[in-house]
C-alpha atoms as a PDB file:
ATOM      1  CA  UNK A   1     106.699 -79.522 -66.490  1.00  0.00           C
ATOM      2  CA  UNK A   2     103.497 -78.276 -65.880  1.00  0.00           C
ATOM      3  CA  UNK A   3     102.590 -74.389 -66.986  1.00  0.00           C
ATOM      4  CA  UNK A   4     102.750 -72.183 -64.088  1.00  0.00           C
ATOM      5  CA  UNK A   5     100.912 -69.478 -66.406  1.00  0.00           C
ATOM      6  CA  UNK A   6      97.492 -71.548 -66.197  1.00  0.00           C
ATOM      7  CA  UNK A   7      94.619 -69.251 -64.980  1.00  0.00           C
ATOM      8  CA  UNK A   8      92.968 -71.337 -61.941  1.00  0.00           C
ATOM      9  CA  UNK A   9      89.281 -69.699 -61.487  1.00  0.00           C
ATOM     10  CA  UNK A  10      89.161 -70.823 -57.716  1.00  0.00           C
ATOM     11  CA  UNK A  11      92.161 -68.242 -56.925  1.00  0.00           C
ATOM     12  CA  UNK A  12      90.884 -64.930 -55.242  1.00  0.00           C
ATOM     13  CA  UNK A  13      92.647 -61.525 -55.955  1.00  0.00           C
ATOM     14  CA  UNK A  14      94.236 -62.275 -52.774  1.00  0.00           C
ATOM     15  CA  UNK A  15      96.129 -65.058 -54.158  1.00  0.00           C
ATOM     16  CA  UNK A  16      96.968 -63.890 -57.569  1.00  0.00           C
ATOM     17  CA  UNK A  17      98.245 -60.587 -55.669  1.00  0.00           C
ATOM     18  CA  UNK A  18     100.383 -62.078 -52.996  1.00  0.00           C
ATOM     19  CA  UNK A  19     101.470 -65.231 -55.520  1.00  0.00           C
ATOM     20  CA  UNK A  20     105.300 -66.461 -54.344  1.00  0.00           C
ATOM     21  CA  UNK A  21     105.393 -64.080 -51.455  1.00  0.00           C
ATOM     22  CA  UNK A  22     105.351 -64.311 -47.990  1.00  0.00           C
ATOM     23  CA  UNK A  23     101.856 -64.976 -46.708  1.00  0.00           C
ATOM     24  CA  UNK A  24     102.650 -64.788 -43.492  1.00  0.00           C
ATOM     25  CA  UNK A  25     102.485 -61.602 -43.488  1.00  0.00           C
ATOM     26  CA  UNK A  26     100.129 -59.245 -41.749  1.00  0.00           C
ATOM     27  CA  UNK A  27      98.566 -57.580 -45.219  1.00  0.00           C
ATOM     28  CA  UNK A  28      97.584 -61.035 -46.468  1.00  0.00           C
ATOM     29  CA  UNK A  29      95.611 -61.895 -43.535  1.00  0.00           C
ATOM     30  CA  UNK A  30      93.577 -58.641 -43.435  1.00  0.00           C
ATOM     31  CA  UNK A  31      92.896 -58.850 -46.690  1.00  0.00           C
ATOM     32  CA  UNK A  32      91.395 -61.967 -46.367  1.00  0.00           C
ATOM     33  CA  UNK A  33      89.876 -61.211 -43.159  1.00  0.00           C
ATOM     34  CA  UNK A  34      88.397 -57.957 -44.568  1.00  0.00           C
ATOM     35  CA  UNK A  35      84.820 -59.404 -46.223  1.00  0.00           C
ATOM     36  CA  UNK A  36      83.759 -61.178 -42.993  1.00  0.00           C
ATOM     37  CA  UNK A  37      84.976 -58.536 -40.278  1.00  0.00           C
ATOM     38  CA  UNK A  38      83.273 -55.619 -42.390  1.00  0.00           C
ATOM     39  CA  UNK A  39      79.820 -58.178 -42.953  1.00  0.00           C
ATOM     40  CA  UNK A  40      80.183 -58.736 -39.529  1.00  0.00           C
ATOM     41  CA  UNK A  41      80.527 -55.267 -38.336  1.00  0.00           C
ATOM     42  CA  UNK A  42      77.730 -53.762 -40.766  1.00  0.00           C
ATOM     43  CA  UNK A  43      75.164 -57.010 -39.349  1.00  0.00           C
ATOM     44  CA  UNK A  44      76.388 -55.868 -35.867  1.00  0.00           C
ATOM     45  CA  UNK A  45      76.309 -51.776 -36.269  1.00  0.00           C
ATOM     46  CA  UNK A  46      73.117 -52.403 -37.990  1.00  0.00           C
ATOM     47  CA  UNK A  47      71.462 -54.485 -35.007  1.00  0.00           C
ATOM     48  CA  UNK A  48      72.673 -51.771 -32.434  1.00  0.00           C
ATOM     49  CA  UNK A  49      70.929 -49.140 -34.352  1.00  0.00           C
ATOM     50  CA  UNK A  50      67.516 -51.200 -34.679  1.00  0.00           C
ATOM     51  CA  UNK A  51      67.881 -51.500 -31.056  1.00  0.00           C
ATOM     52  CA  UNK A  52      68.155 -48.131 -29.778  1.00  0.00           C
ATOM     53  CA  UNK A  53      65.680 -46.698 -32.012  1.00  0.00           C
ATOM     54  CA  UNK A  54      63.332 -49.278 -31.366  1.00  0.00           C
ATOM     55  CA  UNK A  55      63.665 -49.160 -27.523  1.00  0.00           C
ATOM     56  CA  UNK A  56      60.774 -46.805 -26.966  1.00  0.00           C
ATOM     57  CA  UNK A  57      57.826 -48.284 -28.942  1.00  0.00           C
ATOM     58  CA  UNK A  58      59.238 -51.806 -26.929  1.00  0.00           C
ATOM     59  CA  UNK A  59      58.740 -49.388 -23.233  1.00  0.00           C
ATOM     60  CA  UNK A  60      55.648 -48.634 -24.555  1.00  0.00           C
ATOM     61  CA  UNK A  61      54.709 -51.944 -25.578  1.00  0.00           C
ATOM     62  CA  UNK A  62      55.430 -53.921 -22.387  1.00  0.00           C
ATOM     63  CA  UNK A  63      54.175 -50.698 -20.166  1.00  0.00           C
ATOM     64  CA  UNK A  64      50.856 -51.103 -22.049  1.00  0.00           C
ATOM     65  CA  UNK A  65      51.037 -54.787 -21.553  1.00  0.00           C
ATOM     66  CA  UNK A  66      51.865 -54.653 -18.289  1.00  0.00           C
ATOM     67  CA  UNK A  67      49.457 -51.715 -16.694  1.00  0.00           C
ATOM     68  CA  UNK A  68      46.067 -52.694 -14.593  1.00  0.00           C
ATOM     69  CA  UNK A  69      42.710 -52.581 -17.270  1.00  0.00           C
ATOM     70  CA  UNK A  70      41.052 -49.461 -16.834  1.00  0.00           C
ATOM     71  CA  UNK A  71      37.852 -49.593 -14.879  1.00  0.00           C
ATOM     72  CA  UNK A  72      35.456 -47.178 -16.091  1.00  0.00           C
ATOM     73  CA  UNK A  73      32.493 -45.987 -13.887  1.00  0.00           C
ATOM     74  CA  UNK A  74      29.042 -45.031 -14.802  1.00  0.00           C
ATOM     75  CA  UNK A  75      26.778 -42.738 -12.089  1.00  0.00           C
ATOM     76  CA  UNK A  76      22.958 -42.510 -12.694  1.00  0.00           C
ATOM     77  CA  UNK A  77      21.335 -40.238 -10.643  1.00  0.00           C
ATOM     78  CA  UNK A  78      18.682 -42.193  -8.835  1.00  0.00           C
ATOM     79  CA  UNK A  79      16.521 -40.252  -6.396  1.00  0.00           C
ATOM     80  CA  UNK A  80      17.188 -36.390  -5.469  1.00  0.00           C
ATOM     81  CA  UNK A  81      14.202 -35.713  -3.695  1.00  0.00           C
ATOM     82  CA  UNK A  82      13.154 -33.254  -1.262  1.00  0.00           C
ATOM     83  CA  UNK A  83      10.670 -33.986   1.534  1.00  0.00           C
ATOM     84  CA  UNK A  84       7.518 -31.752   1.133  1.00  0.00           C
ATOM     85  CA  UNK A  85       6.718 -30.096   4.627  1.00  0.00           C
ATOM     86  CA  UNK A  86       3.345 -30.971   5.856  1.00  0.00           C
ATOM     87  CA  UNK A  87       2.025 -27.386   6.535  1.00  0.00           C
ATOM     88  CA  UNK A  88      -1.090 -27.878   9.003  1.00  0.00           C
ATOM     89  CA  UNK A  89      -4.248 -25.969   7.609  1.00  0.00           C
ATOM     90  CA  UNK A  90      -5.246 -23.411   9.735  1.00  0.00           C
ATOM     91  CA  UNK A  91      -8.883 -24.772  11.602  1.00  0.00           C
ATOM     92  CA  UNK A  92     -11.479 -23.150  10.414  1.00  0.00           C
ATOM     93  CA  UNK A  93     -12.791 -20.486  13.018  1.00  0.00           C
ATOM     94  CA  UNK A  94     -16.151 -20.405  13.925  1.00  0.00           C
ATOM     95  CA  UNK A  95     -18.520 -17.324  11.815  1.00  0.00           C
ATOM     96  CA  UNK A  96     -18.698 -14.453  14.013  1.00  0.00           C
ATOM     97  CA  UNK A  97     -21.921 -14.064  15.612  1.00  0.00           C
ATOM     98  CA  UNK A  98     -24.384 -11.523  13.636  1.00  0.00           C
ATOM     99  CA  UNK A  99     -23.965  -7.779  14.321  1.00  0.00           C
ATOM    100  CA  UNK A 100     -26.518  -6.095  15.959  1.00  0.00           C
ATOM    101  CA  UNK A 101     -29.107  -4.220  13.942  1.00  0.00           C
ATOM    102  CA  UNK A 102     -28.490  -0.788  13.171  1.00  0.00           C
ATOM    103  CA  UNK A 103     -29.548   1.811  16.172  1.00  0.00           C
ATOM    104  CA  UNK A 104     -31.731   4.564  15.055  1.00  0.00           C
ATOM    105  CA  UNK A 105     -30.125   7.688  15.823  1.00  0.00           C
ATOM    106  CA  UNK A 106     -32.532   9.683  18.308  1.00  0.00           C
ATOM    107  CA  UNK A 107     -32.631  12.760  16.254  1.00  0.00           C
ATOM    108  CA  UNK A 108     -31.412  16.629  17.965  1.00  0.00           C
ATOM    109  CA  UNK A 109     -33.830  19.227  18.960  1.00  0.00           C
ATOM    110  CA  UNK A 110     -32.816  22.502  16.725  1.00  0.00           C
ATOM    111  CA  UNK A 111     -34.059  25.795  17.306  1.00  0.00           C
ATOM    112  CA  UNK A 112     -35.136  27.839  14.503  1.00  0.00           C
ATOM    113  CA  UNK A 113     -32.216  30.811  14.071  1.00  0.00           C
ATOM    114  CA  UNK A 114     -32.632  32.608  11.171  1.00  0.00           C
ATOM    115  CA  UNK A 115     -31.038  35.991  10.267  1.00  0.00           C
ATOM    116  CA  UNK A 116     -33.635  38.302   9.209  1.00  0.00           C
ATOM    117  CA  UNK A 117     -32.163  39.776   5.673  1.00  0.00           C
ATOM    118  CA  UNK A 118     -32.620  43.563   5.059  1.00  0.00           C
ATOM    119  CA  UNK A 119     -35.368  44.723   3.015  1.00  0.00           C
ATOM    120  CA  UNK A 120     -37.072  47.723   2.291  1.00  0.00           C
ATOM    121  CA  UNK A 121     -40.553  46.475   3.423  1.00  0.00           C
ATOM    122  CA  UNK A 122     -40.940  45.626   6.926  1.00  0.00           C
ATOM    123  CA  UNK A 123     -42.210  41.954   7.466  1.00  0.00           C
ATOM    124  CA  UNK A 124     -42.585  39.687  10.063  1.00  0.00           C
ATOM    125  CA  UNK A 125     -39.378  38.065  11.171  1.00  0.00           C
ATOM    126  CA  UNK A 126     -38.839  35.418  13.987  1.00  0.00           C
ATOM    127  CA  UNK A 127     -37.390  36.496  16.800  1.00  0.00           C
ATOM    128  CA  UNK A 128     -33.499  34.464  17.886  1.00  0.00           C
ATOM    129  CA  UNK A 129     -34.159  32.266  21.115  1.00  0.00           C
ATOM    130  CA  UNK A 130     -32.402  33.577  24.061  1.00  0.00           C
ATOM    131  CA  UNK A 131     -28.735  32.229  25.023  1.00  0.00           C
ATOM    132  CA  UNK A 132     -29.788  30.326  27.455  1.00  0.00           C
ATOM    133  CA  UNK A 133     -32.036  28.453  25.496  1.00  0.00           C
ATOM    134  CA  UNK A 134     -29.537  28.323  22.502  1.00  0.00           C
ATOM    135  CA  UNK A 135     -26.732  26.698  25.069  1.00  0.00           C
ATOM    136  CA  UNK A 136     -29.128  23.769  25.711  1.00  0.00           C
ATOM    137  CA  UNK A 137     -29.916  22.459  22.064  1.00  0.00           C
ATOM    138  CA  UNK A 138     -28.593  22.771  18.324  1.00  0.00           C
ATOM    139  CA  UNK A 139     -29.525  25.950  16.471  1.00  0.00           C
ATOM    140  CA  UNK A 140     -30.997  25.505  13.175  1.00  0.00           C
ATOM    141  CA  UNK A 141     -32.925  27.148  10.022  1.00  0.00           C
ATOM    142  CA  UNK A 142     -35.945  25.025  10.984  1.00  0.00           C
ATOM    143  CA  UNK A 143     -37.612  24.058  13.637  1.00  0.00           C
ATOM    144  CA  UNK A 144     -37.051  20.284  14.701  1.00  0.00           C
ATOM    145  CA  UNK A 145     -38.802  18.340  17.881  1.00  0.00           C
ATOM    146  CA  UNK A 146     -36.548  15.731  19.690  1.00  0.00           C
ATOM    147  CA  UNK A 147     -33.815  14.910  22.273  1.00  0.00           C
ATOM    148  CA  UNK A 148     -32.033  17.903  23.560  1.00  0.00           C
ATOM    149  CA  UNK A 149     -27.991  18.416  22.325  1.00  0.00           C
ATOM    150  CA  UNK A 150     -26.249  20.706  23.730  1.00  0.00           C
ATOM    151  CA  UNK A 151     -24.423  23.354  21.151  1.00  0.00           C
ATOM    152  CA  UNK A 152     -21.191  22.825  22.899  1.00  0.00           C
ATOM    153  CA  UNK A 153     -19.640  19.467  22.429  1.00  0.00           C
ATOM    154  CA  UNK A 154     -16.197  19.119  24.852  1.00  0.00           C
ATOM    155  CA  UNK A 155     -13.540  17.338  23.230  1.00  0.00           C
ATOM    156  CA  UNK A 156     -13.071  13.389  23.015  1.00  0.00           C
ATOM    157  CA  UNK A 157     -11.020  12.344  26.219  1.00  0.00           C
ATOM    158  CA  UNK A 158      -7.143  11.604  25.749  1.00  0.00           C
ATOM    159  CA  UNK A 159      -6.497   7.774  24.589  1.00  0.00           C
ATOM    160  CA  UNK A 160      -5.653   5.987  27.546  1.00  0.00           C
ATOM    161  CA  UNK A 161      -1.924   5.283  28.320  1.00  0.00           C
ATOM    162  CA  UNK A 162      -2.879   2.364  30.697  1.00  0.00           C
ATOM    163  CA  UNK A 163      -1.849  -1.641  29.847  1.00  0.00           C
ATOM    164  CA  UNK A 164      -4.649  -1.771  27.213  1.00  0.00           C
ATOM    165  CA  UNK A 165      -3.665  -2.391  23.935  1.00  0.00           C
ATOM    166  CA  UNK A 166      -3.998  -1.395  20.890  1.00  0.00           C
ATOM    167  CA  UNK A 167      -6.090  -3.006  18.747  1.00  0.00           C
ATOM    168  CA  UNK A 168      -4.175  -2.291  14.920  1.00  0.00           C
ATOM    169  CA  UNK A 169      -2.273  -5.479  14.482  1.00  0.00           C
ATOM    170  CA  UNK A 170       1.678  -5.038  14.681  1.00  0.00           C
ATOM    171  CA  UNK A 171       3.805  -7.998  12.642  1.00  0.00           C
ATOM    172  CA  UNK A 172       6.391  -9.593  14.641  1.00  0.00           C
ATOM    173  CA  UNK A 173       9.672  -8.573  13.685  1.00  0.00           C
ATOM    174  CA  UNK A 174      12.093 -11.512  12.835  1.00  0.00           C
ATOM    175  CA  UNK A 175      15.456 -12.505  14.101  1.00  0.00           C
ATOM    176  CA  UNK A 176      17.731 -11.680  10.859  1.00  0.00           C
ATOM    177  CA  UNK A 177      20.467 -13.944  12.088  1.00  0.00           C
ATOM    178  CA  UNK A 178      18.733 -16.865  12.771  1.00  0.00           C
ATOM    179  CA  UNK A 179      18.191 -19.942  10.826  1.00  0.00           C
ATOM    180  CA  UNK A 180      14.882 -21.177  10.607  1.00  0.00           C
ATOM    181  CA  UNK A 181      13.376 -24.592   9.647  1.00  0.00           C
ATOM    182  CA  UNK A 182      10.213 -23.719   9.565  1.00  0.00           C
ATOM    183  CA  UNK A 183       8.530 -20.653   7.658  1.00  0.00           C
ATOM    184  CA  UNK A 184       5.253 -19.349   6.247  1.00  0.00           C
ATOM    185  CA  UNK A 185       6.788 -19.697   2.740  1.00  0.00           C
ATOM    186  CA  UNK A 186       9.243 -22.077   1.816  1.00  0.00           C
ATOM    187  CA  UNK A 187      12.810 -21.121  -0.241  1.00  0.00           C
ATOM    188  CA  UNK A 188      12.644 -22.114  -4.152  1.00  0.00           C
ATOM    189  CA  UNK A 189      14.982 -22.580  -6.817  1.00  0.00           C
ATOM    190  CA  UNK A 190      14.933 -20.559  -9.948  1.00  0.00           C
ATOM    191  CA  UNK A 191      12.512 -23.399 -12.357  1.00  0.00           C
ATOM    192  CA  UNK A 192      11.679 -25.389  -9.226  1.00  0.00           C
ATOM    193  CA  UNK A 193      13.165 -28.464  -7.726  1.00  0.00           C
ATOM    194  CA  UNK A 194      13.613 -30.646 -11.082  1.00  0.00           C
ATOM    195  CA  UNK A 195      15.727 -27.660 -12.184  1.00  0.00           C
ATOM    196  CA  UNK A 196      17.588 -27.799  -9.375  1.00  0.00           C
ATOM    197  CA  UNK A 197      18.106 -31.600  -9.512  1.00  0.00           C
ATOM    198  CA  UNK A 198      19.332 -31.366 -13.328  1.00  0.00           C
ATOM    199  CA  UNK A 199      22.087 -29.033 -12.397  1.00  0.00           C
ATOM    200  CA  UNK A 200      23.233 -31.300  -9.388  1.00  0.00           C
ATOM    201  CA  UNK A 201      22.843 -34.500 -11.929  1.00  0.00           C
ATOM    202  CA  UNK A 202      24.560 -32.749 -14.673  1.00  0.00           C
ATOM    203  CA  UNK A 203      27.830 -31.351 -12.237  1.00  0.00           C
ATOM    204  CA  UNK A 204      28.209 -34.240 -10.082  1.00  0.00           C
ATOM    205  CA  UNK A 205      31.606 -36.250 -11.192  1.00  0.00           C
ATOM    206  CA  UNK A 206      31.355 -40.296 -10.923  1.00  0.00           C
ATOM    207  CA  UNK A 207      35.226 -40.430 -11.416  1.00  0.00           C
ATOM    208  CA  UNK A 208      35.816 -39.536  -8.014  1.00  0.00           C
ATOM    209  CA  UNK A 209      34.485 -42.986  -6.898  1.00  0.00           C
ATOM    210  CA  UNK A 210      36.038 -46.114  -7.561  1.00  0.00           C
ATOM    211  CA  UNK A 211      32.777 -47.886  -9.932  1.00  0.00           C
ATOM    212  CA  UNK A 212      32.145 -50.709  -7.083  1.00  0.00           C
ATOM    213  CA  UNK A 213      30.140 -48.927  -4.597  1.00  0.00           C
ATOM    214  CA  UNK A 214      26.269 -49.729  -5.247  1.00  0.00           C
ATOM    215  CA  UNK A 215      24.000 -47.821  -3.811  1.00  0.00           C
ATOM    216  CA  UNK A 216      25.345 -44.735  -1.707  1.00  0.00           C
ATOM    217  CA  UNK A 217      23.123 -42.038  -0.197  1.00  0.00           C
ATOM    218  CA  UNK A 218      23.771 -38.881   1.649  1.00  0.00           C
ATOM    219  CA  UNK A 219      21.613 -36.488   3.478  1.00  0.00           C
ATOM    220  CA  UNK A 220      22.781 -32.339   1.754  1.00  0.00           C
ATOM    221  CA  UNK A 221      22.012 -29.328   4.115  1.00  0.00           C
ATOM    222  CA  UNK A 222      22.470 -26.125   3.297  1.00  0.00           C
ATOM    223  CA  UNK A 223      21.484 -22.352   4.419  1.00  0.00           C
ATOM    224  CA  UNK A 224      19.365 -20.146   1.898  1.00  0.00           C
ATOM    225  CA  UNK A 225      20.586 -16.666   2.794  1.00  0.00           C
ATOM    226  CA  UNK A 226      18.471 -13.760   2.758  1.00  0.00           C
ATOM    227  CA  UNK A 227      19.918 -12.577  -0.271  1.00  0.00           C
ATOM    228  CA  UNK A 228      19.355 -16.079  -2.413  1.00  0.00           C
ATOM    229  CA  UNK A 229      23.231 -17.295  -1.520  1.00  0.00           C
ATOM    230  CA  UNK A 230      23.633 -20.465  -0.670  1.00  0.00           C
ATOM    231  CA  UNK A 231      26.273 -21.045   2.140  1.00  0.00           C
ATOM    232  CA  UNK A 232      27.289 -23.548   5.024  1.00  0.00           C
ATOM    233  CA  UNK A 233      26.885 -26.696   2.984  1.00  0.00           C
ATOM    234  CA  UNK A 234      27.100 -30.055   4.773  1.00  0.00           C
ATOM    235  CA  UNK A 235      26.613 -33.703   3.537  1.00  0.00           C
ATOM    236  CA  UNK A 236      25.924 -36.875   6.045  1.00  0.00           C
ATOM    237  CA  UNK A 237      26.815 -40.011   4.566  1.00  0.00           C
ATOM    238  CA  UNK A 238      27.982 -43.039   4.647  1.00  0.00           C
ATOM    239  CA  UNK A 239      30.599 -42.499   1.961  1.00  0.00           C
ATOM    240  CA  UNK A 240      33.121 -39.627   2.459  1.00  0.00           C
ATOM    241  CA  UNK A 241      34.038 -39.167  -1.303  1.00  0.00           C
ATOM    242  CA  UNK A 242      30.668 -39.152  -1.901  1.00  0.00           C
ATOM    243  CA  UNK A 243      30.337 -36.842   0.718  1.00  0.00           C
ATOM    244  CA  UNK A 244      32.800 -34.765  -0.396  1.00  0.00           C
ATOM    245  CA  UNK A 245      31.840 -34.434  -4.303  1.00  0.00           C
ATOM    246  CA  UNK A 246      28.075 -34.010  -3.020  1.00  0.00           C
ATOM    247  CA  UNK A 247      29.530 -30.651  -1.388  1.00  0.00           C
ATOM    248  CA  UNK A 248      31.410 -29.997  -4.232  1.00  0.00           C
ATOM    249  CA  UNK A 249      28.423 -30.167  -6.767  1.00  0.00           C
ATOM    250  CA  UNK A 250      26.219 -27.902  -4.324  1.00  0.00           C
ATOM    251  CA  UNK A 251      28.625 -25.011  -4.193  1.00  0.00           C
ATOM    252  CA  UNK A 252      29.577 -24.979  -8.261  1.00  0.00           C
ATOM    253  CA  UNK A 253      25.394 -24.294  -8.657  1.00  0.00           C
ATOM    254  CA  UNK A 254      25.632 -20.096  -8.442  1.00  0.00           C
ATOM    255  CA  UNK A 255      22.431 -19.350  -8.860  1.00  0.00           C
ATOM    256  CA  UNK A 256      20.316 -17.219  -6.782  1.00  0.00           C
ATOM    257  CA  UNK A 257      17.340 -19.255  -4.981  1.00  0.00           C
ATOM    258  CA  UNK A 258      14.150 -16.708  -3.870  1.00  0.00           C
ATOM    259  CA  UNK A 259      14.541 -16.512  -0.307  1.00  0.00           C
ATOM    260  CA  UNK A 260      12.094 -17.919   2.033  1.00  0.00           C
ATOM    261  CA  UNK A 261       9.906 -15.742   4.132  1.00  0.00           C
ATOM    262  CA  UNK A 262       7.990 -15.480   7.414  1.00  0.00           C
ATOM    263  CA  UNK A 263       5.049 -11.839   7.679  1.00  0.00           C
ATOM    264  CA  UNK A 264       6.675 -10.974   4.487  1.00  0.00           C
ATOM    265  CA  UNK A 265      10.080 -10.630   5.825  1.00  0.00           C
ATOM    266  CA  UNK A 266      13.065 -12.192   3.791  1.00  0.00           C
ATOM    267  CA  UNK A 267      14.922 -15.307   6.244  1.00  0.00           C
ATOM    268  CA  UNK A 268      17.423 -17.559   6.716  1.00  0.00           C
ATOM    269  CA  UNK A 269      16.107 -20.623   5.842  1.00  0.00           C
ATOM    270  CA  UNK A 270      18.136 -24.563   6.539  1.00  0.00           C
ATOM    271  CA  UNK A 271      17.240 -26.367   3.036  1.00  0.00           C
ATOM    272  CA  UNK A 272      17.059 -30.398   3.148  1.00  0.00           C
ATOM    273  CA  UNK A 273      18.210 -32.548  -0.134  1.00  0.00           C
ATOM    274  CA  UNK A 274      18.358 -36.224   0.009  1.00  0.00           C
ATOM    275  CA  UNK A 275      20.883 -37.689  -2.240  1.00  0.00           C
ATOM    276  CA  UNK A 276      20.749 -41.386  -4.120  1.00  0.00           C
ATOM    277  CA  UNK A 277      22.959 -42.119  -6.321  1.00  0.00           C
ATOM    278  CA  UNK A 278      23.821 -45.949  -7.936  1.00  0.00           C
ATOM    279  CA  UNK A 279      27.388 -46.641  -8.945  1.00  0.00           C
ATOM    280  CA  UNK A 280      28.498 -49.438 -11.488  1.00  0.00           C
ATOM    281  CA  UNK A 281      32.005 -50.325 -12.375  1.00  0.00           C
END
């Protein structure tokens, strides 16, 4: 008879517990089921958490993956130049001809008039020339020979109202709401045209363009007020989002321009900028 008290070191705590009873019974099998439903559920649980905090960084992953390369786009200002306005030299006019030579002045008979002073010797005095002879020449303290003058001079005559005109020259006055394109002296930007270029260069923004364009130009007008402001900027190109920054870049520049001028007056003057620029993605 064999000894039923023998340890066997392959029985669990499962077996030794639930020795000559019923194992059919529900506790048995969860307790035997208990290691591998709680390793499952911890791998499982586990796995679910990695997941859901994971899931962003993976969005971000295959959104990075997934999304167009980014095109970058580099503007370099080629050419802002402006046209320089041929101004015609005025032709020479011809030297006046010589003025006359100076006309001796004929001179005026004069009449010896003295007033004899008082004294308390008698001496000889001259006598005054009668009135008539006094109304046809100049009275004097000496005597004088030449061309009769008579002492009373009438007044110069009135200027004439006729259609003769005057000869002081009057300046044209100038139409202060018209725009011209052509004056006597030209409007400038404060440091001069390269200064004005920099700022355009410096403001423009290339991102508005998509980087495959090339070469794109644009003709910039603009109105000089009288006051410096610049208003009524246009832009004719080719391109309209060139168009549209090249107008956008003109009207960000606030500073005042010195007005141009025609006789000295301040006008409205129409300013013309060519615009170049080359675009590569």
């Amino acid at each position: 008879m064999a000894n039923e008290n023998v340890y066997d070191p392959n029985l669990t705590l499962d077996e030794i517990v639930f020795e000559n009873r019923n194992k059919e019974y529900g506790a048995y099998d969860l307790r035997h089921q208990y290691p591998r439903l709680l390793t499952k559920s911890f791998i499982v649980g586990t796995a679910i958490f990695l997941v859901a905090a994971l899931s962003p960084f993976i969005y971000l992953t295959i959104k990075r993956l997934t999304e167009p390369p980014k095109q970058e786009v580099k503007a370099d200002l080629v050419e802002i130049l402006q046209e320089d306005k041929i101004i015609e030299q005025p032709k020479e006019e011809e030297p006046p001809p010589p003025p006359p030579p100076p006309k001796e002045e004929e001179k005026i008979e004069i009449i010896q008039n003295v007033v004899p002073e008082p004294v308390k010797a008698p001496k000889i005095e001259t006598p005054p020339p009668p009135i008539s002879k006094q109304l046809e020449t100049t009275t004097g303290l000496v005597n004088q020979e030449g061309v009769k003058a008579p002492a009373y001079t009438p007044p110069p005559p009135p200027p004439s109202t006729g259609t003769k005109t005057s000869t002081a020259e009057v300046k044209p006055q100038v139409n202060q709401n018209q725009v011209y394109t052509e004056v006597e002296q030209t409007a400038e930007f404060p440091g001069g045209i390269n200064a004005f270029r920099n700022k355009v260069a410096s403001n423009f923004d290339g991102s508005a363009m998509n980087g495959d364009e090339g070469t794109v130009k644009a003709e910039v007008t603009f109105v000089v007020e009288r006051d410096g402001s610049i208003t009524d900027v246009k832009a004719n190109g080719s391109n309209p989002d060139f168009n549209a920054e090249a107008i956008r870049t003109i009207k960000s520049i606030k500073n005042k321009w010195t007005p141009a001028k025609i006789n000295g007056q301040s006008v409205r003057y129409r300013f013309r900028l060519p615009l170049t620029m080359n675009f590569e993605g």
